[in-house]
N, C-alpha and C. Protein backbone atom coordinates (compact mmCIF):
# COMPACT_ATOMS: atom_id res chain seq x y z
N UNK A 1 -8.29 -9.19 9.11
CA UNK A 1 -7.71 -9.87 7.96
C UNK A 1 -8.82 -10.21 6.96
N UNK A 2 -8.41 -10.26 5.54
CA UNK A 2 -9.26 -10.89 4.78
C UNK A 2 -9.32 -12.21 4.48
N UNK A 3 -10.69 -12.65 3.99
CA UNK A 3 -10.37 -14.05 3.80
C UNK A 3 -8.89 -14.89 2.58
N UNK A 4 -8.80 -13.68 1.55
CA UNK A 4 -7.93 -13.97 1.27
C UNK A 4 -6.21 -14.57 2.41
N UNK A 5 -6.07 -13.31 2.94
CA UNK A 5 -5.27 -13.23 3.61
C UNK A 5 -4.88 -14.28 5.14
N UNK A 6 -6.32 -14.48 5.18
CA UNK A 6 -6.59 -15.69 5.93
C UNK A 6 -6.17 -17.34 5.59
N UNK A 7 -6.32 -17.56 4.37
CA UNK A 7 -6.08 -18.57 3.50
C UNK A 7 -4.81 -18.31 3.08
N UNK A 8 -4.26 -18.07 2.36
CA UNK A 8 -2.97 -17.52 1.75
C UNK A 8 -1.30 -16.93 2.97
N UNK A 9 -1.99 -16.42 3.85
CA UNK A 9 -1.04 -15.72 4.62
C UNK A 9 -1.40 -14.11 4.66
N UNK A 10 -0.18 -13.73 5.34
CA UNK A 10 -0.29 -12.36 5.74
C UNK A 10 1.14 -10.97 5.43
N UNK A 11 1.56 -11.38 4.48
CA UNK A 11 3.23 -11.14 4.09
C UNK A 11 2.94 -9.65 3.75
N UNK A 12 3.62 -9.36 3.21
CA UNK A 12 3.73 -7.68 2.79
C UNK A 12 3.34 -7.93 1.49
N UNK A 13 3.98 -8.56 0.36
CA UNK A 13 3.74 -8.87 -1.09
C UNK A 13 1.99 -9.40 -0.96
N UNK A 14 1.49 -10.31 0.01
CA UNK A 14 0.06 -11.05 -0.44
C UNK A 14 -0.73 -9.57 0.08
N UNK A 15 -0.29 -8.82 1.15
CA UNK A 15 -1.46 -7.40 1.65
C UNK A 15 -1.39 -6.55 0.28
N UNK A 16 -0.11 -6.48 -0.46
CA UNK A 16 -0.20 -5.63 -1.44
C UNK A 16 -1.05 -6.18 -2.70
N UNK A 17 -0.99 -7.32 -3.06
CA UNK A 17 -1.57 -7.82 -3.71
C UNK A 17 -3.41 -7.90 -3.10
N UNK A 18 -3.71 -8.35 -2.20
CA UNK A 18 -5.07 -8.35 -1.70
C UNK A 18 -5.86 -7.12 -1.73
N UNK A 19 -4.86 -5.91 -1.29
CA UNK A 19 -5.61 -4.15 -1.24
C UNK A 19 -5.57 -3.91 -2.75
N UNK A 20 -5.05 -4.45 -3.83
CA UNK A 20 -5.20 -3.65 -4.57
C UNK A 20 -5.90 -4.79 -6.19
N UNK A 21 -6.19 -5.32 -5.65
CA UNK A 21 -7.17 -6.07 -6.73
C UNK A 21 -8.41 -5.52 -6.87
N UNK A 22 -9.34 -5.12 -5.98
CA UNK A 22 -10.18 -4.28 -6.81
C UNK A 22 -10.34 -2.50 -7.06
N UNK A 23 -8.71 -2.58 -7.53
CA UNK A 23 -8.04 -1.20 -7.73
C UNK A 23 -7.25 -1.17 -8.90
N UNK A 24 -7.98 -2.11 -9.90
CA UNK A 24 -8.22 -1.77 -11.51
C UNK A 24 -7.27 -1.10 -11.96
N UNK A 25 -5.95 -0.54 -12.54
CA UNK A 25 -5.62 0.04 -13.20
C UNK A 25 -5.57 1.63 -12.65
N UNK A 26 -5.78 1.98 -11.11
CA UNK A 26 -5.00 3.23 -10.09
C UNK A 26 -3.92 2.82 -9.57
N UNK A 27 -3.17 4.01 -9.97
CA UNK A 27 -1.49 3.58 -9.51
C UNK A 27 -1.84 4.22 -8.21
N UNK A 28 -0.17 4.21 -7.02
CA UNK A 28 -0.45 4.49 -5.81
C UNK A 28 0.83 4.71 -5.57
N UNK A 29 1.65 5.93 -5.26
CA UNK A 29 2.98 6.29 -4.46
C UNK A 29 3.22 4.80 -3.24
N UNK A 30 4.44 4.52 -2.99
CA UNK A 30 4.76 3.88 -2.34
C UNK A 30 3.87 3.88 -1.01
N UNK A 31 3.89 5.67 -0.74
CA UNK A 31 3.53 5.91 0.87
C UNK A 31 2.36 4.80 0.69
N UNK A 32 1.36 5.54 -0.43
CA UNK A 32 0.05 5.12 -0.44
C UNK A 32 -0.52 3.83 -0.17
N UNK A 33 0.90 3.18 -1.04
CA UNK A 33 0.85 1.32 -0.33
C UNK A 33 0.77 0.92 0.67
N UNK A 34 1.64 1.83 1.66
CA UNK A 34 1.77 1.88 2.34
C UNK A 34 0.35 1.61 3.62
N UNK A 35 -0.14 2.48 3.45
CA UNK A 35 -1.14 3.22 3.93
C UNK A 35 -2.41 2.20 3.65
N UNK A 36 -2.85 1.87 2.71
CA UNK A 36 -3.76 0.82 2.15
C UNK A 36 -3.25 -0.66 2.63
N UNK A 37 -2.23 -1.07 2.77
CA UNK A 37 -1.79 -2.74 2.86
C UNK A 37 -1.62 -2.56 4.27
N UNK A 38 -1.19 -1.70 5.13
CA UNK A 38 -1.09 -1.78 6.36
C UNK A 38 0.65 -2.26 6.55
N UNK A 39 1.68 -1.61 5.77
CA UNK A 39 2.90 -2.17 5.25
C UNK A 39 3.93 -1.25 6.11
N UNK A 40 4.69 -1.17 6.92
CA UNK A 40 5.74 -0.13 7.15
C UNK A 40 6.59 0.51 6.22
N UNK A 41 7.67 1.41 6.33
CA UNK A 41 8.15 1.87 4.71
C UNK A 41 9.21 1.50 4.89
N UNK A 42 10.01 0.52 5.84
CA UNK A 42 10.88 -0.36 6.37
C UNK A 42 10.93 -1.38 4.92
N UNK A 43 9.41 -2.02 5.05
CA UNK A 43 9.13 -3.04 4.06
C UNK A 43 8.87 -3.27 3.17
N UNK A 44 8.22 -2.02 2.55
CA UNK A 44 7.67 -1.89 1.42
C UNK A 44 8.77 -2.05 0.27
N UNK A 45 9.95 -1.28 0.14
CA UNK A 45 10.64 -1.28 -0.71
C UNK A 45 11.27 -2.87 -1.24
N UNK A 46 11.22 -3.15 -0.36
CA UNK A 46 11.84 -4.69 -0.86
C UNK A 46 10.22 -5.13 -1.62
N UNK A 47 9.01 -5.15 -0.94
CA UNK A 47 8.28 -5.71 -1.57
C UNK A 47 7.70 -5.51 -3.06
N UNK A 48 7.77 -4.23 -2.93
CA UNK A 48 7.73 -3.73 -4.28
C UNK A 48 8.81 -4.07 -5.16
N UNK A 49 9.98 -4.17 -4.74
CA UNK A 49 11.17 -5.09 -5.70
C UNK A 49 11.07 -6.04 -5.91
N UNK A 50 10.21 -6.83 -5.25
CA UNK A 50 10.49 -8.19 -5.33
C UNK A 50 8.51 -8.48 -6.49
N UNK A 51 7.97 -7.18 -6.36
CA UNK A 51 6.82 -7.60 -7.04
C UNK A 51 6.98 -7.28 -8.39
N UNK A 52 8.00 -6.42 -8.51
CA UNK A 52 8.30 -5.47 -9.77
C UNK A 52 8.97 -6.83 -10.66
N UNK A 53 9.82 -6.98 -10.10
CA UNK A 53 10.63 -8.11 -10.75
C UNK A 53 10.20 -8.92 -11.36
N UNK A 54 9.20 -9.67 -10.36
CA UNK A 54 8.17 -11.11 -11.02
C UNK A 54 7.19 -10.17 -11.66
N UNK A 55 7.07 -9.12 -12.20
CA UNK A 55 6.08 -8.46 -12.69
C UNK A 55 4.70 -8.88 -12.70
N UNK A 56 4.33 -8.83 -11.49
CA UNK A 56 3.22 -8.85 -10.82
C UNK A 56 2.66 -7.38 -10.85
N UNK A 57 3.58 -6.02 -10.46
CA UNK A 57 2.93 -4.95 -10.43
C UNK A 57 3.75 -4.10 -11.94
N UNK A 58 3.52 -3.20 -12.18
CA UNK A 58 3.93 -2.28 -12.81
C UNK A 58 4.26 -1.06 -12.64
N UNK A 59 5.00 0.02 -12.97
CA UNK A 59 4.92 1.42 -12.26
C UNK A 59 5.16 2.19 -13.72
N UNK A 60 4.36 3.60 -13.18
CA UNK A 60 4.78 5.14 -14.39
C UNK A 60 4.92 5.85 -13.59
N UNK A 61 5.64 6.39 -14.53
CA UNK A 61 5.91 8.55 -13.41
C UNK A 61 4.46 9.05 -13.79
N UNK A 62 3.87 9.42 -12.46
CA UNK A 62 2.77 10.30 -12.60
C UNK A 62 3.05 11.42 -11.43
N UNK A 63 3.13 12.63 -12.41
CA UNK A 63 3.27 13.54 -11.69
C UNK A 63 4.81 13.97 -11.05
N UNK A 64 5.92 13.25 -11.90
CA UNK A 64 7.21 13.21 -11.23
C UNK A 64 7.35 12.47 -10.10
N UNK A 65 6.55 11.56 -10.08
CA UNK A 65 6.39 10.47 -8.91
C UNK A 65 6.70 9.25 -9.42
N UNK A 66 7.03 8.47 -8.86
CA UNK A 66 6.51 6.64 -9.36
C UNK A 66 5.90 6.31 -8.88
N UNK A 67 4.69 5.93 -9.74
CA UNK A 67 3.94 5.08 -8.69
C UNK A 67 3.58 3.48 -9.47
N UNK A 68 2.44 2.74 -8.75
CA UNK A 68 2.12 1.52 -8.91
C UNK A 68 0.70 1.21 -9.10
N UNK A 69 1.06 0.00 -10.08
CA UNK A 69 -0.68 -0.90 -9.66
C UNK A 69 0.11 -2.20 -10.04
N UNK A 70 -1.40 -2.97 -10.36
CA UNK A 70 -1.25 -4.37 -10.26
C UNK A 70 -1.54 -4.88 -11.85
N UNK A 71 -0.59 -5.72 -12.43
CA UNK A 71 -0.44 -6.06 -13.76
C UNK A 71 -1.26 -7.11 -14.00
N UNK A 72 -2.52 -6.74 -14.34
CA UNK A 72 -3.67 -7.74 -14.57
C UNK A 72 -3.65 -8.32 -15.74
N UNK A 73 -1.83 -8.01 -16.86
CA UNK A 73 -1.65 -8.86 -17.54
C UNK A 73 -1.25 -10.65 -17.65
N UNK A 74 -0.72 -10.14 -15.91
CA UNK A 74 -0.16 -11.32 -15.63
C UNK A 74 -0.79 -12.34 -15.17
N UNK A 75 -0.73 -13.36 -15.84
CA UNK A 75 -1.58 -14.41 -15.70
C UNK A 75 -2.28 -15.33 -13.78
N UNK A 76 -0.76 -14.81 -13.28
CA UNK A 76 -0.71 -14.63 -11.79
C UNK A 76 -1.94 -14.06 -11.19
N UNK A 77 -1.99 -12.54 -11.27
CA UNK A 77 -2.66 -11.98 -11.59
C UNK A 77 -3.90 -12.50 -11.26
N UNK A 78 -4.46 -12.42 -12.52
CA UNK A 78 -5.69 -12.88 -12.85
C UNK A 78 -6.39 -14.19 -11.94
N UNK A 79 -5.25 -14.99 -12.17
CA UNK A 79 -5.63 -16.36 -11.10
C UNK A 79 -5.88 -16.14 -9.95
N UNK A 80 -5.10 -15.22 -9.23
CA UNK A 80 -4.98 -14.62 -7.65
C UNK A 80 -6.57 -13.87 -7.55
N UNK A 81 -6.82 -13.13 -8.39
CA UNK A 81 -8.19 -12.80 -8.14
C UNK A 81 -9.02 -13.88 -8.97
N UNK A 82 -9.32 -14.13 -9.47
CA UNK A 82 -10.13 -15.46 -9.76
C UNK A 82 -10.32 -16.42 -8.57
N UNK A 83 -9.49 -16.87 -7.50
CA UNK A 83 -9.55 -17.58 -6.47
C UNK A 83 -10.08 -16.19 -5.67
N UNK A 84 -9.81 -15.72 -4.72
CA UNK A 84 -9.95 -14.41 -4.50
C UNK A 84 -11.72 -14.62 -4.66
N UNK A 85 -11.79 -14.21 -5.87
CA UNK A 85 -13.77 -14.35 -6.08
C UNK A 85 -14.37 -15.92 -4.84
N UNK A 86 -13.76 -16.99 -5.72
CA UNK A 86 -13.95 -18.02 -5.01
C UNK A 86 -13.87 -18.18 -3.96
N UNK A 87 -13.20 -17.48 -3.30
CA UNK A 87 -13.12 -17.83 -1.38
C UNK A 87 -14.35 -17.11 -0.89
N UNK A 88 -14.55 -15.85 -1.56
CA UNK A 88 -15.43 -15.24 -0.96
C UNK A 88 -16.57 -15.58 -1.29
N UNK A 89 -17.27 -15.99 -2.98
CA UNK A 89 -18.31 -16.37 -3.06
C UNK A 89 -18.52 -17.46 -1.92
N UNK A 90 -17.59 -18.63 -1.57
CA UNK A 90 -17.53 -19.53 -0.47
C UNK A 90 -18.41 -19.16 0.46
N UNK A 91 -17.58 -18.31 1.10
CA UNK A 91 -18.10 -17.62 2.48
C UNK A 91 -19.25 -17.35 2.84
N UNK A 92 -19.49 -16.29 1.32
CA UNK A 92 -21.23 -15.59 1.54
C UNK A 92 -21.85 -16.94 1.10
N UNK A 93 -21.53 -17.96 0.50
CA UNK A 93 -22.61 -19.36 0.14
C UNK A 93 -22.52 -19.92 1.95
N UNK A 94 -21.74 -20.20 2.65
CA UNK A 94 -22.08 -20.77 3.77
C UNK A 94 -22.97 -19.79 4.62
N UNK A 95 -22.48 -18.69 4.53
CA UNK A 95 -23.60 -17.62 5.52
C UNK A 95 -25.14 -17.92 5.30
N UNK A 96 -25.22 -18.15 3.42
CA UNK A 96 -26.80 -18.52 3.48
C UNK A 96 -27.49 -19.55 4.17
């Protein structure tokens, strides 16, 4: 687990959100979410509905596909990795 994920929980929506914050603006086929968050494809679909909605993520057809990333317009977003930095700078400050 990450420290995020450690702090926060372990849900399908927070793994999708955690794998793909420092994944800038690359979309990713469902499978691929899949595959990266550690997500079944049982689960994914709801999560991605439910991220789409609160527009947290975004999707385009690439390639006659849909795929995804993460809407680093959203102020959510941004905060989620902004803390995110902070837990971890944390961490590596106690290791010193």
């Amino acid at each position: 687990m990450t420290p995020f994920e450690n702090i926060l929980g372990n849900t399908p929506k927070l793994r999708i959100i955690d794998h793909m914050l420092p994944l800038d603006n690359i979309y990713f086929t469902k499978t691929e979410i899949c595959q990266i968050a550690d997500i079944s494809k049982q689960k994914i679909d709801q999560a991605i509905t439910e991220l789409s909605n609160d527009n947290i993520i975004k999707s385009k057809i690439i390639d006659n596909e849909l795929q995804y990333t993460l809407n680093f317009d959203n102020p959510i977003i941004t905060s989620i990795q902004d803390f995110n930095f902070h837990v971890i700078d944390k961490l590596y400050e106690d290791i010193k």
